[in-house]
PDB file of N, CA and C in Angstrom:
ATOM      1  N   UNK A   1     -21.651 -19.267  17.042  1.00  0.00           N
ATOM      2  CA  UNK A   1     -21.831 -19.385  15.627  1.00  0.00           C
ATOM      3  C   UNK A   1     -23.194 -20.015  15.340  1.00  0.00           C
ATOM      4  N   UNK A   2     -23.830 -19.656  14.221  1.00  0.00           N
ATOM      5  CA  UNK A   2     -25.321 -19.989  14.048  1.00  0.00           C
ATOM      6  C   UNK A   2     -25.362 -20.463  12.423  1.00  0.00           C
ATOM      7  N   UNK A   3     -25.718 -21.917  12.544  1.00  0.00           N
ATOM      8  CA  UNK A   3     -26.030 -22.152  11.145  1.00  0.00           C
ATOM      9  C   UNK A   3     -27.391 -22.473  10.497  1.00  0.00           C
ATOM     10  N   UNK A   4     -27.372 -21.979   9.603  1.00  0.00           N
ATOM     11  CA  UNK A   4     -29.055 -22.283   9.281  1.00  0.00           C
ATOM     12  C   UNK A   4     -29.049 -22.293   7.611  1.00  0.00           C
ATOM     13  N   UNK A   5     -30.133 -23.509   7.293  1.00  0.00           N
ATOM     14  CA  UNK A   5     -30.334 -24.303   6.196  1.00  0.00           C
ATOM     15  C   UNK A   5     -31.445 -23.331   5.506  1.00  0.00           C
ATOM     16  N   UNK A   6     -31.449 -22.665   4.370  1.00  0.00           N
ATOM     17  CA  UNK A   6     -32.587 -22.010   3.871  1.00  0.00           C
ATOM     18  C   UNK A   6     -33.169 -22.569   2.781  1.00  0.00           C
ATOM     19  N   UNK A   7     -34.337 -22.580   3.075  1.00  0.00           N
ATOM     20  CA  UNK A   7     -35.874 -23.083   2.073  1.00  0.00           C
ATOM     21  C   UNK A   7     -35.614 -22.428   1.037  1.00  0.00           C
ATOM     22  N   UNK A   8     -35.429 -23.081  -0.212  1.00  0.00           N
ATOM     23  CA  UNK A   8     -35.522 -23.268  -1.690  1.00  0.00           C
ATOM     24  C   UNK A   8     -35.897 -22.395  -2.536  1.00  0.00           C
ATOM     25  N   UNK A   9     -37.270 -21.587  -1.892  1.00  0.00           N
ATOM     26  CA  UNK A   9     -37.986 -20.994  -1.940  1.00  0.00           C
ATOM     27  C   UNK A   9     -37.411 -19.294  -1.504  1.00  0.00           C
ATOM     28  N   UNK A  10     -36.389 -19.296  -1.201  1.00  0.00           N
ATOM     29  CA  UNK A  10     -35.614 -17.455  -0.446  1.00  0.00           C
ATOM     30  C   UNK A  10     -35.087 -17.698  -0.858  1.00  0.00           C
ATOM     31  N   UNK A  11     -34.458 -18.511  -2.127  1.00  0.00           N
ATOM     32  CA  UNK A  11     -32.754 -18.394  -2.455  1.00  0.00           C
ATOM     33  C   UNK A  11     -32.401 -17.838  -2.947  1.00  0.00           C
ATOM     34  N   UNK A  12     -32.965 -17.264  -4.177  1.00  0.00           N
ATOM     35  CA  UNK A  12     -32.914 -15.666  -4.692  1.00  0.00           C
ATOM     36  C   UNK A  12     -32.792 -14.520  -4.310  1.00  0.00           C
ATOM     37  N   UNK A  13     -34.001 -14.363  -3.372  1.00  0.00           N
ATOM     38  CA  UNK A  13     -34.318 -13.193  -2.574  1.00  0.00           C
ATOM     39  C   UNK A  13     -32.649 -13.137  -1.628  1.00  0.00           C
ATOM     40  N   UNK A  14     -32.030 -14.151  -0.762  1.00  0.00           N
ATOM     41  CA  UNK A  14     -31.564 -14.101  -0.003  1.00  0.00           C
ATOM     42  C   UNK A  14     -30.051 -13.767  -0.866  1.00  0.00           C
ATOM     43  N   UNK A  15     -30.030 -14.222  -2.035  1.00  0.00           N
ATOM     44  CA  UNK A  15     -28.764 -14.556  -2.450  1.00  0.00           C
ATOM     45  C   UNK A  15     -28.795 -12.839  -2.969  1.00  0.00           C
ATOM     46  N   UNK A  16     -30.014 -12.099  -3.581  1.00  0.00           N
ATOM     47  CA  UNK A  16     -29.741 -11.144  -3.865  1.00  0.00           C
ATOM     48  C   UNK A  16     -29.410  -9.360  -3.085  1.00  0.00           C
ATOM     49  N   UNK A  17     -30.176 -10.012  -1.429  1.00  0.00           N
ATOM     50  CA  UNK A  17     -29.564  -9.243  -0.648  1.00  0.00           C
ATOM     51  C   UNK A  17     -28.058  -9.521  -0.294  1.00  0.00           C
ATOM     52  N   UNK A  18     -27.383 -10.373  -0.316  1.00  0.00           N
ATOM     53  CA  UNK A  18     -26.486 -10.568   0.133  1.00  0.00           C
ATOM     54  C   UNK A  18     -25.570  -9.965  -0.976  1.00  0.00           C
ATOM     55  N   UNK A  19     -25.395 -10.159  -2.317  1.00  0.00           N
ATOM     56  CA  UNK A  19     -24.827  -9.751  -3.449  1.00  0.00           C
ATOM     57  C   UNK A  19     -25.149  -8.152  -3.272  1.00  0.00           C
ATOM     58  N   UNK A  20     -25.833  -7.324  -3.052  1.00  0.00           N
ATOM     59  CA  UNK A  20     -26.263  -5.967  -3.099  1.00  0.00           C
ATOM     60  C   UNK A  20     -25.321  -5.880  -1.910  1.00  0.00           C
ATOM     61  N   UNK A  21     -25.167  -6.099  -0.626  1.00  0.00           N
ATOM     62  CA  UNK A  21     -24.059  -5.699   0.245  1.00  0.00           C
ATOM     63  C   UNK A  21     -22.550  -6.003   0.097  1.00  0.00           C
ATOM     64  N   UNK A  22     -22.307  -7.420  -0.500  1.00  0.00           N
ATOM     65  CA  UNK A  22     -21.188  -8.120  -0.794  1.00  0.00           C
ATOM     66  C   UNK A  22     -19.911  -7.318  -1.736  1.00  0.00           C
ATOM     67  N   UNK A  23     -20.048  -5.969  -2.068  1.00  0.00           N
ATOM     68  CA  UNK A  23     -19.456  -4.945  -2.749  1.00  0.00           C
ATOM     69  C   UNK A  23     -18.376  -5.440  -3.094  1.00  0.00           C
ATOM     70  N   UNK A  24     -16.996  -5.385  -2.558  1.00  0.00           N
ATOM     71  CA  UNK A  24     -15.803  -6.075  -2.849  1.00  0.00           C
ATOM     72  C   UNK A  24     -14.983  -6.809  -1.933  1.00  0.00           C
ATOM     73  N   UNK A  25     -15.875  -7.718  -0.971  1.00  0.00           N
ATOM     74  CA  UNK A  25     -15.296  -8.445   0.018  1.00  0.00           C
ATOM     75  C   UNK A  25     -14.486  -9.499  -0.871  1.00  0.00           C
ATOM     76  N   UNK A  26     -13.201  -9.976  -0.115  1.00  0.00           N
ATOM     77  CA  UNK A  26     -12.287 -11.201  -0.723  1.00  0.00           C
ATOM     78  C   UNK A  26     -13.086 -12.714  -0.149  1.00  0.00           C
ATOM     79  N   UNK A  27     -12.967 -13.676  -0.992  1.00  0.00           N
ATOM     80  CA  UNK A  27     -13.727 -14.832  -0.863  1.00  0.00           C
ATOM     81  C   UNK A  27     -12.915 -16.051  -1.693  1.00  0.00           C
ATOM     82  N   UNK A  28     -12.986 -17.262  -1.200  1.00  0.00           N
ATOM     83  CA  UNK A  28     -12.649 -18.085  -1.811  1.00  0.00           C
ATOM     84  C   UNK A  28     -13.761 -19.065  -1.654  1.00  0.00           C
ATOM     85  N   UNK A  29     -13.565 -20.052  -2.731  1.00  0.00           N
ATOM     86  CA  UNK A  29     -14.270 -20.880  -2.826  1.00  0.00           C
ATOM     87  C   UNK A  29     -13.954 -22.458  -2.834  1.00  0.00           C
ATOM     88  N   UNK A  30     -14.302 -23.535  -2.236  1.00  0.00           N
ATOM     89  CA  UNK A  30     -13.895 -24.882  -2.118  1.00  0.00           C
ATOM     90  C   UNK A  30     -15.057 -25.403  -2.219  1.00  0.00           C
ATOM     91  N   UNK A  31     -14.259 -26.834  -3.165  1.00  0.00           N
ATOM     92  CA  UNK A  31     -15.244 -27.764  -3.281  1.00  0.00           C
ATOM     93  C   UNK A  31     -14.694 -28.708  -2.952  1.00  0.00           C
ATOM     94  N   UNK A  32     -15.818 -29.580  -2.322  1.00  0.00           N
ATOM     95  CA  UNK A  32     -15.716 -30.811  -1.290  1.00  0.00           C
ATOM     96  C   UNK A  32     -16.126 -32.297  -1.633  1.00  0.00           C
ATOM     97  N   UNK A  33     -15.986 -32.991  -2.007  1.00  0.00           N
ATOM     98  CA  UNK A  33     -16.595 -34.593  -2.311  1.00  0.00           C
ATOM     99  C   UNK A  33     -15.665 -35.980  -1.953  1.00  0.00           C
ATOM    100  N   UNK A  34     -16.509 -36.706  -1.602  1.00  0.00           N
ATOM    101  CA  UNK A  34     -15.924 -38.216  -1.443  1.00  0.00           C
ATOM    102  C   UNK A  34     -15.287 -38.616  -2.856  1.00  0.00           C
ATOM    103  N   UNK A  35     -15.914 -38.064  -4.314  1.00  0.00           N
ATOM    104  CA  UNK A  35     -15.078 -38.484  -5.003  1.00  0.00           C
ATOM    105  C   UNK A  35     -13.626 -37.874  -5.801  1.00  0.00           C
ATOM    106  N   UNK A  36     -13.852 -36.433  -5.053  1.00  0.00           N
ATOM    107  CA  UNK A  36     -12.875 -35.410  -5.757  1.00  0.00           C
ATOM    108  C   UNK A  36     -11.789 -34.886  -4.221  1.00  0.00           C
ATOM    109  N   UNK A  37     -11.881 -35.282  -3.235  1.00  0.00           N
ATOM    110  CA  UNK A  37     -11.708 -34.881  -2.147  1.00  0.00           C
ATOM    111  C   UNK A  37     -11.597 -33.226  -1.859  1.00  0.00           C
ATOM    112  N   UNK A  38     -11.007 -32.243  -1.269  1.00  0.00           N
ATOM    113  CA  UNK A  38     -11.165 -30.901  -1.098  1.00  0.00           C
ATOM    114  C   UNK A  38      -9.904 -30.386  -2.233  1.00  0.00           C
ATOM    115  N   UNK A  39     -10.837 -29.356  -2.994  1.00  0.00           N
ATOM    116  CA  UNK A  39     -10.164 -28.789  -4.014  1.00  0.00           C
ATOM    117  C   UNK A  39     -10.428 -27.353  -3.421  1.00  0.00           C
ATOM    118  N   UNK A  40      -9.595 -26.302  -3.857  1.00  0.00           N
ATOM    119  CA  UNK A  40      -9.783 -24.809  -4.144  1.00  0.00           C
ATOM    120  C   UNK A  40      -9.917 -24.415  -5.201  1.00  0.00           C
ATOM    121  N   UNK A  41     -11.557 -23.636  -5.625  1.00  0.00           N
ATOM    122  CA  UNK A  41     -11.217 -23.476  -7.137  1.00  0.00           C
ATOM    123  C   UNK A  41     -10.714 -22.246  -7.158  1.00  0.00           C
ATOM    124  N   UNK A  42     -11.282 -21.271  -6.319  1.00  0.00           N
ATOM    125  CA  UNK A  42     -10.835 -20.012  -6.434  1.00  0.00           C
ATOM    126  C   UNK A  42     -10.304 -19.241  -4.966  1.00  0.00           C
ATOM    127  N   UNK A  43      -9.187 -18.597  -4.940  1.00  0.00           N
ATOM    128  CA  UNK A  43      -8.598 -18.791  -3.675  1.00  0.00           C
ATOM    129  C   UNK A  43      -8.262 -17.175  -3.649  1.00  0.00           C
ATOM    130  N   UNK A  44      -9.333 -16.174  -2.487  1.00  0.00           N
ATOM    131  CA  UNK A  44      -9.224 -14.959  -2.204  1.00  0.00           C
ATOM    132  C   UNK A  44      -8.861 -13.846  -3.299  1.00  0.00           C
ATOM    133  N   UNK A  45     -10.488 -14.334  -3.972  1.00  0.00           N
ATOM    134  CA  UNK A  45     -10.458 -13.448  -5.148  1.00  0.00           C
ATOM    135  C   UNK A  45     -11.567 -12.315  -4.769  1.00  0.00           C
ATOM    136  N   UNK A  46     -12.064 -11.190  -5.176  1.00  0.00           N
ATOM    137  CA  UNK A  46     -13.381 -10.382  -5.225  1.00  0.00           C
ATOM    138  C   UNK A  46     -14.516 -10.959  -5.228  1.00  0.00           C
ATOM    139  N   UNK A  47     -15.077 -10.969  -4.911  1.00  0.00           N
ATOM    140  CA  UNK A  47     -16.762 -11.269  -5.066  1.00  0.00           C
ATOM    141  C   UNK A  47     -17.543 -10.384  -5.358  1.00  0.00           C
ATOM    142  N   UNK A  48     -17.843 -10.708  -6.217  1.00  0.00           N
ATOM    143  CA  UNK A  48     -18.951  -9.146  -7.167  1.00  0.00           C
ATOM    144  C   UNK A  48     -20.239 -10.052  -6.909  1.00  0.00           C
ATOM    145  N   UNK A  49     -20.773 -11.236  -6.250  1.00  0.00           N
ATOM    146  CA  UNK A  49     -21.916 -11.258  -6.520  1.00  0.00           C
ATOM    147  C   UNK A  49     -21.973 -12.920  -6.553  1.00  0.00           C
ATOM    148  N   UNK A  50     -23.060 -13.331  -5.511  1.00  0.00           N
ATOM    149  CA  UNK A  50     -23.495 -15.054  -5.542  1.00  0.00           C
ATOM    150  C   UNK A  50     -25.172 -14.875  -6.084  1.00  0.00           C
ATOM    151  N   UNK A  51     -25.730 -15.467  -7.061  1.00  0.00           N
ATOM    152  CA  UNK A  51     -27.189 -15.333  -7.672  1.00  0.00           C
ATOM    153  C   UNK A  51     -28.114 -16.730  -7.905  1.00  0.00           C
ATOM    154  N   UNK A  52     -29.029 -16.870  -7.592  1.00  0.00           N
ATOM    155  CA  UNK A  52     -30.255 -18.241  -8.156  1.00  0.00           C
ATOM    156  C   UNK A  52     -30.853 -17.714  -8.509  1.00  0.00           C
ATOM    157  N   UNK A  53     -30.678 -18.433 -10.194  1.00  0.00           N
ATOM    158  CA  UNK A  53     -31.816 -18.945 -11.050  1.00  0.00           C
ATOM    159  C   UNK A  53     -32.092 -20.101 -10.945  1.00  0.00           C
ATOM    160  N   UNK A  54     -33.918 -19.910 -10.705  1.00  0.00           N
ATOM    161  CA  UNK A  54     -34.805 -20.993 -10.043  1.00  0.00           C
ATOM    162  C   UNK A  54     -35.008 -21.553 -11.346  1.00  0.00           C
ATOM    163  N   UNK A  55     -35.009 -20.897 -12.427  1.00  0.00           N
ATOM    164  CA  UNK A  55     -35.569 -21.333 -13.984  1.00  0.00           C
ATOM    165  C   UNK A  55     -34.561 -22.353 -14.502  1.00  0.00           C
ATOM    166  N   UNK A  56     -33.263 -22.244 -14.438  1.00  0.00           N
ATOM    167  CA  UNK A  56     -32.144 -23.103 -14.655  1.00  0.00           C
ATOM    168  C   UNK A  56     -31.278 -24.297 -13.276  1.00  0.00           C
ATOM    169  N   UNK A  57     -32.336 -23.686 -12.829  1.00  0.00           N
ATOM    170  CA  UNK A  57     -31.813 -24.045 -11.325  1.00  0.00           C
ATOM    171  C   UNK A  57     -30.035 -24.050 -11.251  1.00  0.00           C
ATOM    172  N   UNK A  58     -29.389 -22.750 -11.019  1.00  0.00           N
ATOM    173  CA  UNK A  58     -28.396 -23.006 -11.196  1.00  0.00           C
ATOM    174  C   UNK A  58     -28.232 -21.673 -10.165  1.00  0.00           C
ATOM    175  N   UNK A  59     -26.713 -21.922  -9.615  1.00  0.00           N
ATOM    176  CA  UNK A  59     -26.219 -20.917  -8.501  1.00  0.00           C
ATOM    177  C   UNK A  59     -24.712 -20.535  -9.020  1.00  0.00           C
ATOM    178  N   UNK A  60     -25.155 -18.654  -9.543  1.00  0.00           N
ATOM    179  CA  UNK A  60     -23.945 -18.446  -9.762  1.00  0.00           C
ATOM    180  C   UNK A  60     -22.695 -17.552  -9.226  1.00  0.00           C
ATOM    181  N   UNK A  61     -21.373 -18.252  -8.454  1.00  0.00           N
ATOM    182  CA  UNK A  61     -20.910 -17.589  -7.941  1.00  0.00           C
ATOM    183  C   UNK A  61     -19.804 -16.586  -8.793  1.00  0.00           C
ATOM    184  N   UNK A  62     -20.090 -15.247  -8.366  1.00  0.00           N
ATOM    185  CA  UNK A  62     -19.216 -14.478  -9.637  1.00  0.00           C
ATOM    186  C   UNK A  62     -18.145 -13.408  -8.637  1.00  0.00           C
ATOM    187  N   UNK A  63     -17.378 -13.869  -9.356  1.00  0.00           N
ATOM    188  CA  UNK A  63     -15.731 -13.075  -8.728  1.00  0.00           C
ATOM    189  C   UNK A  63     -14.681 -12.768  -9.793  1.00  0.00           C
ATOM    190  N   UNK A  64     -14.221 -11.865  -9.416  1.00  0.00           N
ATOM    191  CA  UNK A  64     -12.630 -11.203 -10.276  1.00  0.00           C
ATOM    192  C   UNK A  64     -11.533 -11.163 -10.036  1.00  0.00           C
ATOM    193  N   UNK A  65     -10.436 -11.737 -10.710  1.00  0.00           N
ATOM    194  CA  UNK A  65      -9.532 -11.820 -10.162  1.00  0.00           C
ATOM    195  C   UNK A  65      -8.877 -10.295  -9.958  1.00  0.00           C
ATOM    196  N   UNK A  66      -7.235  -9.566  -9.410  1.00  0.00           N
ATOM    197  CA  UNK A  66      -6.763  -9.338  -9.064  1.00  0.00           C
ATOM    198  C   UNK A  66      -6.548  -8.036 -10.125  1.00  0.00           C
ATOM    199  N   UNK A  67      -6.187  -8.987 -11.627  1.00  0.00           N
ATOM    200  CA  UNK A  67      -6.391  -8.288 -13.009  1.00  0.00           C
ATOM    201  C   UNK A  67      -7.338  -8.186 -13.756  1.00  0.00           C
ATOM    202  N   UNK A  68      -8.496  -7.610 -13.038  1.00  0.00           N
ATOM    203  CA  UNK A  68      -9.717  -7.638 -13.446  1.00  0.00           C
ATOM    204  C   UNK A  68     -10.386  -8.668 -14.311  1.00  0.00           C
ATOM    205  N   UNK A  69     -10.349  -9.936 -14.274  1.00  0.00           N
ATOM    206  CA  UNK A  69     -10.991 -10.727 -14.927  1.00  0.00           C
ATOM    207  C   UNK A  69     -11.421 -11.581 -14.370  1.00  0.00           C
ATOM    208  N   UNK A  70     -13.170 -11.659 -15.171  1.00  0.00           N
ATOM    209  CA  UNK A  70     -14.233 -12.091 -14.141  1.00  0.00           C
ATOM    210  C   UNK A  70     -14.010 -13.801 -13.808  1.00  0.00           C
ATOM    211  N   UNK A  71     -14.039 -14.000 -13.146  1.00  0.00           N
ATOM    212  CA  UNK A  71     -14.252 -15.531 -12.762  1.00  0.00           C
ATOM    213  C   UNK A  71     -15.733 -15.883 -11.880  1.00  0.00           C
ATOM    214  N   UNK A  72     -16.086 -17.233 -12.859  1.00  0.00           N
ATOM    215  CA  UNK A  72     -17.771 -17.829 -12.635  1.00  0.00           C
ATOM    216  C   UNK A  72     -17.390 -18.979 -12.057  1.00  0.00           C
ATOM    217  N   UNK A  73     -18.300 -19.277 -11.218  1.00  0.00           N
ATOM    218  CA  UNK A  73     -18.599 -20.662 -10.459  1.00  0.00           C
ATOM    219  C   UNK A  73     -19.574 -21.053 -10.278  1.00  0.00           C
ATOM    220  N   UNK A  74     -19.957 -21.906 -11.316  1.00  0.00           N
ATOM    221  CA  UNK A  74     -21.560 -22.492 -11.227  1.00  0.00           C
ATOM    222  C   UNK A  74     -21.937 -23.667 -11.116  1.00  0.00           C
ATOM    223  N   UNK A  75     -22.629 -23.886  -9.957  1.00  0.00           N
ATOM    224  CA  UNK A  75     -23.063 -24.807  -8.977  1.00  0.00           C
ATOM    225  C   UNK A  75     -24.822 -25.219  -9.977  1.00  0.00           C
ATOM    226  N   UNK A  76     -24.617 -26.417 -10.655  1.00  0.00           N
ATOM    227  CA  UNK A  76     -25.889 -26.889 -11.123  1.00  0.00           C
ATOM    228  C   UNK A  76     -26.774 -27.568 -10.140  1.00  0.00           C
ATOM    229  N   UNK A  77     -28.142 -27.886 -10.752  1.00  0.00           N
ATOM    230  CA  UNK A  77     -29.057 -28.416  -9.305  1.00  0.00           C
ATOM    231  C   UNK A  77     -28.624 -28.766  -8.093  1.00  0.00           C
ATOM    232  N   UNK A  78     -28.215 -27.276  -7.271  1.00  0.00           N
ATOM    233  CA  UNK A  78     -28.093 -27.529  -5.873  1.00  0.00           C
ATOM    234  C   UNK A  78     -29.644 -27.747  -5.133  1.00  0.00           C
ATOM    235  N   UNK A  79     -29.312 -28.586  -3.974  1.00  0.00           N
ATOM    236  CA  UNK A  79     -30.246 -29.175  -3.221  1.00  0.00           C
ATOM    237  C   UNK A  79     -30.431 -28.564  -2.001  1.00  0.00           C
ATOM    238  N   UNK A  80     -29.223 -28.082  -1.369  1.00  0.00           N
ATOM    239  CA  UNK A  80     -29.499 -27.273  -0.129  1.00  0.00           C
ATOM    240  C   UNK A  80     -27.606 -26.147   0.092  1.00  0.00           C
ATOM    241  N   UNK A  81     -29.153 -25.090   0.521  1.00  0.00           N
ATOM    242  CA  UNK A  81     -28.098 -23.791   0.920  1.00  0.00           C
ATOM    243  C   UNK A  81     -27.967 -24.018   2.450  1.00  0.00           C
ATOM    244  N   UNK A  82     -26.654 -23.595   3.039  1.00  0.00           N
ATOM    245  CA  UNK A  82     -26.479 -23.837   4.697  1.00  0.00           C
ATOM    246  C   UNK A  82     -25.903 -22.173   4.499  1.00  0.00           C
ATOM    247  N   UNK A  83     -26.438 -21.278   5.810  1.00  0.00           N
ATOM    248  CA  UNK A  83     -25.347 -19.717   5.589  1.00  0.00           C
ATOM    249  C   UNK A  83     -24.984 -20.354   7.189  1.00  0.00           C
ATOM    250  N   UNK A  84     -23.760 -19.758   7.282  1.00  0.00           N
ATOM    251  CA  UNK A  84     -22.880 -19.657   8.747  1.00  0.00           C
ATOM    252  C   UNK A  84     -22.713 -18.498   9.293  1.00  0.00           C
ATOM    253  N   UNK A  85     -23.115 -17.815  10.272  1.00  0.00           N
ATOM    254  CA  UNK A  85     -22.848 -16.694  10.751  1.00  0.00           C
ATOM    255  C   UNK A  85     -22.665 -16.779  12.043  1.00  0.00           C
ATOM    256  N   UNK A  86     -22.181 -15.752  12.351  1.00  0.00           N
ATOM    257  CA  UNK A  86     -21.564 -15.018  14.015  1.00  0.00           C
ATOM    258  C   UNK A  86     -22.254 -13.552  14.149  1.00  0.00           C
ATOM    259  N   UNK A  87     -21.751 -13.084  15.106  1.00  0.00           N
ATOM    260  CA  UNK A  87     -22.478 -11.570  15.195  1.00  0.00           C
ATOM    261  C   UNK A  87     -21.796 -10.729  14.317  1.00  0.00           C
ATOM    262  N   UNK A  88     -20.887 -11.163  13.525  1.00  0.00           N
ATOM    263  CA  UNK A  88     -20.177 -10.024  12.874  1.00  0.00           C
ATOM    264  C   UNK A  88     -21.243 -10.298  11.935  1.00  0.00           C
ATOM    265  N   UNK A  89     -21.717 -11.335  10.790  1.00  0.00           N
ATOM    266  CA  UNK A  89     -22.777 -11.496  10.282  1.00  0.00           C
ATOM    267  C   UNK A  89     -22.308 -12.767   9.190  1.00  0.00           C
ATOM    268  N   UNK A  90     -22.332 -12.969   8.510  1.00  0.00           N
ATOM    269  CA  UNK A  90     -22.235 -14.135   6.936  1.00  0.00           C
ATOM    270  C   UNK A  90     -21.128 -14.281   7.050  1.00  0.00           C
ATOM    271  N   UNK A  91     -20.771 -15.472   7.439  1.00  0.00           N
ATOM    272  CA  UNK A  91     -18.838 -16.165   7.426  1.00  0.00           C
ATOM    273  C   UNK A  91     -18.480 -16.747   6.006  1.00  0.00           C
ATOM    274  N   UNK A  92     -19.867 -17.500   6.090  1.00  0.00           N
ATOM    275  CA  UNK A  92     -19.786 -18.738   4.985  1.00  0.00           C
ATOM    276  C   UNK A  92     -21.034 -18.957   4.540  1.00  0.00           C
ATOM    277  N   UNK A  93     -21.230 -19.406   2.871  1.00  0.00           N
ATOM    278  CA  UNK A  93     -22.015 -20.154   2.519  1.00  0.00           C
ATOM    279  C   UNK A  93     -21.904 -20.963   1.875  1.00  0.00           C
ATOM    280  N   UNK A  94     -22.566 -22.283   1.936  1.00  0.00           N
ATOM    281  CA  UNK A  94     -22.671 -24.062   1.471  1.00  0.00           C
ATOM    282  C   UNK A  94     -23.465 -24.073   0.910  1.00  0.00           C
ATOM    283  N   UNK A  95     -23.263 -24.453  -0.637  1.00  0.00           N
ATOM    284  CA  UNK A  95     -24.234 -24.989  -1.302  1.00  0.00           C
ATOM    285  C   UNK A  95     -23.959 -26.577  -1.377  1.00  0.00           C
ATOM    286  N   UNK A  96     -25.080 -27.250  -1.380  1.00  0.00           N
ATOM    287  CA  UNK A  96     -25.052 -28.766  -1.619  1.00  0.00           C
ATOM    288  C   UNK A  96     -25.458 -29.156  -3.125  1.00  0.00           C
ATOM    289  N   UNK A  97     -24.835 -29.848  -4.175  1.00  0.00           N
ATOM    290  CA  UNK A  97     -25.131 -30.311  -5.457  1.00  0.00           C
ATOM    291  C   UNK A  97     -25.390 -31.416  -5.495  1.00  0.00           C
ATOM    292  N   UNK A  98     -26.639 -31.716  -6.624  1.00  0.00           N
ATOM    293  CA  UNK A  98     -26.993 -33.064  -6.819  1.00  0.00           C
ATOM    294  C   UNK A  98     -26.206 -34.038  -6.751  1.00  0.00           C
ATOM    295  N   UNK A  99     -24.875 -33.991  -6.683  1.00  0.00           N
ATOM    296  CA  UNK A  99     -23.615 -34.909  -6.815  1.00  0.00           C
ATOM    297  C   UNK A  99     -23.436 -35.223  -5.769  1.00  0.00           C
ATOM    298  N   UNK A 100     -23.817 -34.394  -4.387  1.00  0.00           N
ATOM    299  CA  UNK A 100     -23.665 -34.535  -2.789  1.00  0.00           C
ATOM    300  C   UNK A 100     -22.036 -34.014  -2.761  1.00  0.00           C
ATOM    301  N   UNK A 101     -21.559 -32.994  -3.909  1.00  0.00           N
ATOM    302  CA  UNK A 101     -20.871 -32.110  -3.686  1.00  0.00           C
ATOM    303  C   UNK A 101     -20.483 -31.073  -2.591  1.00  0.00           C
ATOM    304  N   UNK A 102     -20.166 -30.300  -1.965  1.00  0.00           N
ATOM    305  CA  UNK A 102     -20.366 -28.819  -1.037  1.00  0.00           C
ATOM    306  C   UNK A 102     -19.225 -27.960  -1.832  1.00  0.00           C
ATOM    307  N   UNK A 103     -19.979 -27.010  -2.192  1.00  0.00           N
ATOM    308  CA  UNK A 103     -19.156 -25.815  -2.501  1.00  0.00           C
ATOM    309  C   UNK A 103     -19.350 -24.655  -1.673  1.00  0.00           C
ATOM    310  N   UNK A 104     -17.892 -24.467  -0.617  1.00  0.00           N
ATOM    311  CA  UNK A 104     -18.254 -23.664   0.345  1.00  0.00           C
ATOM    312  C   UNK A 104     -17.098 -22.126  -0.110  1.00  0.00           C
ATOM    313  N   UNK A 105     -18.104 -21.389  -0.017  1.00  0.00           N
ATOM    314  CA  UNK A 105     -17.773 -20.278   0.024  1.00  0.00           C
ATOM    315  C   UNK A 105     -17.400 -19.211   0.956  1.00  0.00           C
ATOM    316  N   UNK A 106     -15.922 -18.614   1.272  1.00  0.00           N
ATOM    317  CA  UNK A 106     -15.704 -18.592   2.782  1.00  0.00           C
ATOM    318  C   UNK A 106     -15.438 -17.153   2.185  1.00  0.00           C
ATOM    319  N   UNK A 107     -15.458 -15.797   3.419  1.00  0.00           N
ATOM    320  CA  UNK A 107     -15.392 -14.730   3.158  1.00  0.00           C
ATOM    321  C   UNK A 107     -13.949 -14.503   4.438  1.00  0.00           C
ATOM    322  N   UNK A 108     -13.265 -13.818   3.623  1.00  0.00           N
ATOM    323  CA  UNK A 108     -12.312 -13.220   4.703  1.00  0.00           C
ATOM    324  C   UNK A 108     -12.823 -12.529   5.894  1.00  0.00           C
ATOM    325  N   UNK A 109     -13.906 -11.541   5.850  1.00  0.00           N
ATOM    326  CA  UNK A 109     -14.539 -10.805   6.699  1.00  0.00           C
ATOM    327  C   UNK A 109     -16.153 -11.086   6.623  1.00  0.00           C
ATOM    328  N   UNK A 110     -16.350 -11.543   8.163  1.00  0.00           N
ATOM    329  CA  UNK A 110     -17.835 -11.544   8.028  1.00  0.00           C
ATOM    330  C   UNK A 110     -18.724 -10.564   7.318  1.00  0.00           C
ATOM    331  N   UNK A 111     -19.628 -10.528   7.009  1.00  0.00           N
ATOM    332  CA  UNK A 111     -20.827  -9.352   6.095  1.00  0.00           C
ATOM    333  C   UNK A 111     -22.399  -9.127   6.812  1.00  0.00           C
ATOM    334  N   UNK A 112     -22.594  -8.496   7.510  1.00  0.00           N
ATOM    335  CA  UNK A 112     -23.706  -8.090   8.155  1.00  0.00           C
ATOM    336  C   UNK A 112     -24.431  -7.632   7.085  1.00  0.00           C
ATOM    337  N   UNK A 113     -25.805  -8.418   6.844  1.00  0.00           N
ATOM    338  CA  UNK A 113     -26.481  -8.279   5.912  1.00  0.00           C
ATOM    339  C   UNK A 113     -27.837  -7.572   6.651  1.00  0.00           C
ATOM    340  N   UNK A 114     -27.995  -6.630   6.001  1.00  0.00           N
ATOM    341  CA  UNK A 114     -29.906  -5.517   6.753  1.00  0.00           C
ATOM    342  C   UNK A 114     -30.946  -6.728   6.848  1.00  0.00           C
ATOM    343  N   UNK A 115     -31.541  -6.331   7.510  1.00  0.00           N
ATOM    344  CA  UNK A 115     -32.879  -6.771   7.842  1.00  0.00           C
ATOM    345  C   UNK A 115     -33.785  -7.242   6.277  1.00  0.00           C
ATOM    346  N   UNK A 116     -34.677  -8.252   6.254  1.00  0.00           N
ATOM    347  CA  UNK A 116     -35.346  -8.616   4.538  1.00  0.00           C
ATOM    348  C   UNK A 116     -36.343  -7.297   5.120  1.00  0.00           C
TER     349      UNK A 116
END
């Protein structure tokens, strides 16, 4: 397994290749803190799409539920992205929030993302 922290600076680019392959993989999402301990906000729903805006600095994770209705998860001034992969390709991704939050985003099936 290979984890790696990406520069601030690709988070767009990276978040938007990944959303262009991410078609209708199932995903849930958890958030993590010393003061909230581990919550599930959204638990093996669709993923239509994870996006950064650098202008709002904001990371938005977008999924649907079951009965087609969209569900948002937005992660304000995150500080650092971690992706997790194996050879199948993208397991997981961690965002870190100014709060020293982690909202980790886990995919049922890894996602082999093309070459930038």
């Amino acid at each position: 397994m290979n984890t790696k922290s990406l520069d601030k600076s690709t988070w767009m680019n990276y978040l938007d290749r990944f959303s262009k392959v991410a078609g209708a993989c199932s995903a849930e999402v958890e958030v993590a803190g010393l003061d909230i301990g581990d919550q599930i906000e959204a638990e093996w729903l669709t993923l239509t799409g994870i996006s950064y805006d650098p202008n709002d600095d904001i990371i938005a994770i977008e999924m649907e539920s079951e009965d087609d209705k969209s569900v948002e998860h937005l992660i304000h001034r995150p500080l650092e992205l971690v992706v997790q992969e194996d050879t199948g390709g993208v397991e997981s991704i961690t965002v870190v929030d100014a709060d020293g939050r982690k909202q980790i985003v886990r995919l049922k099936k890894a996602l082999l993302l093309p070459a930038p």
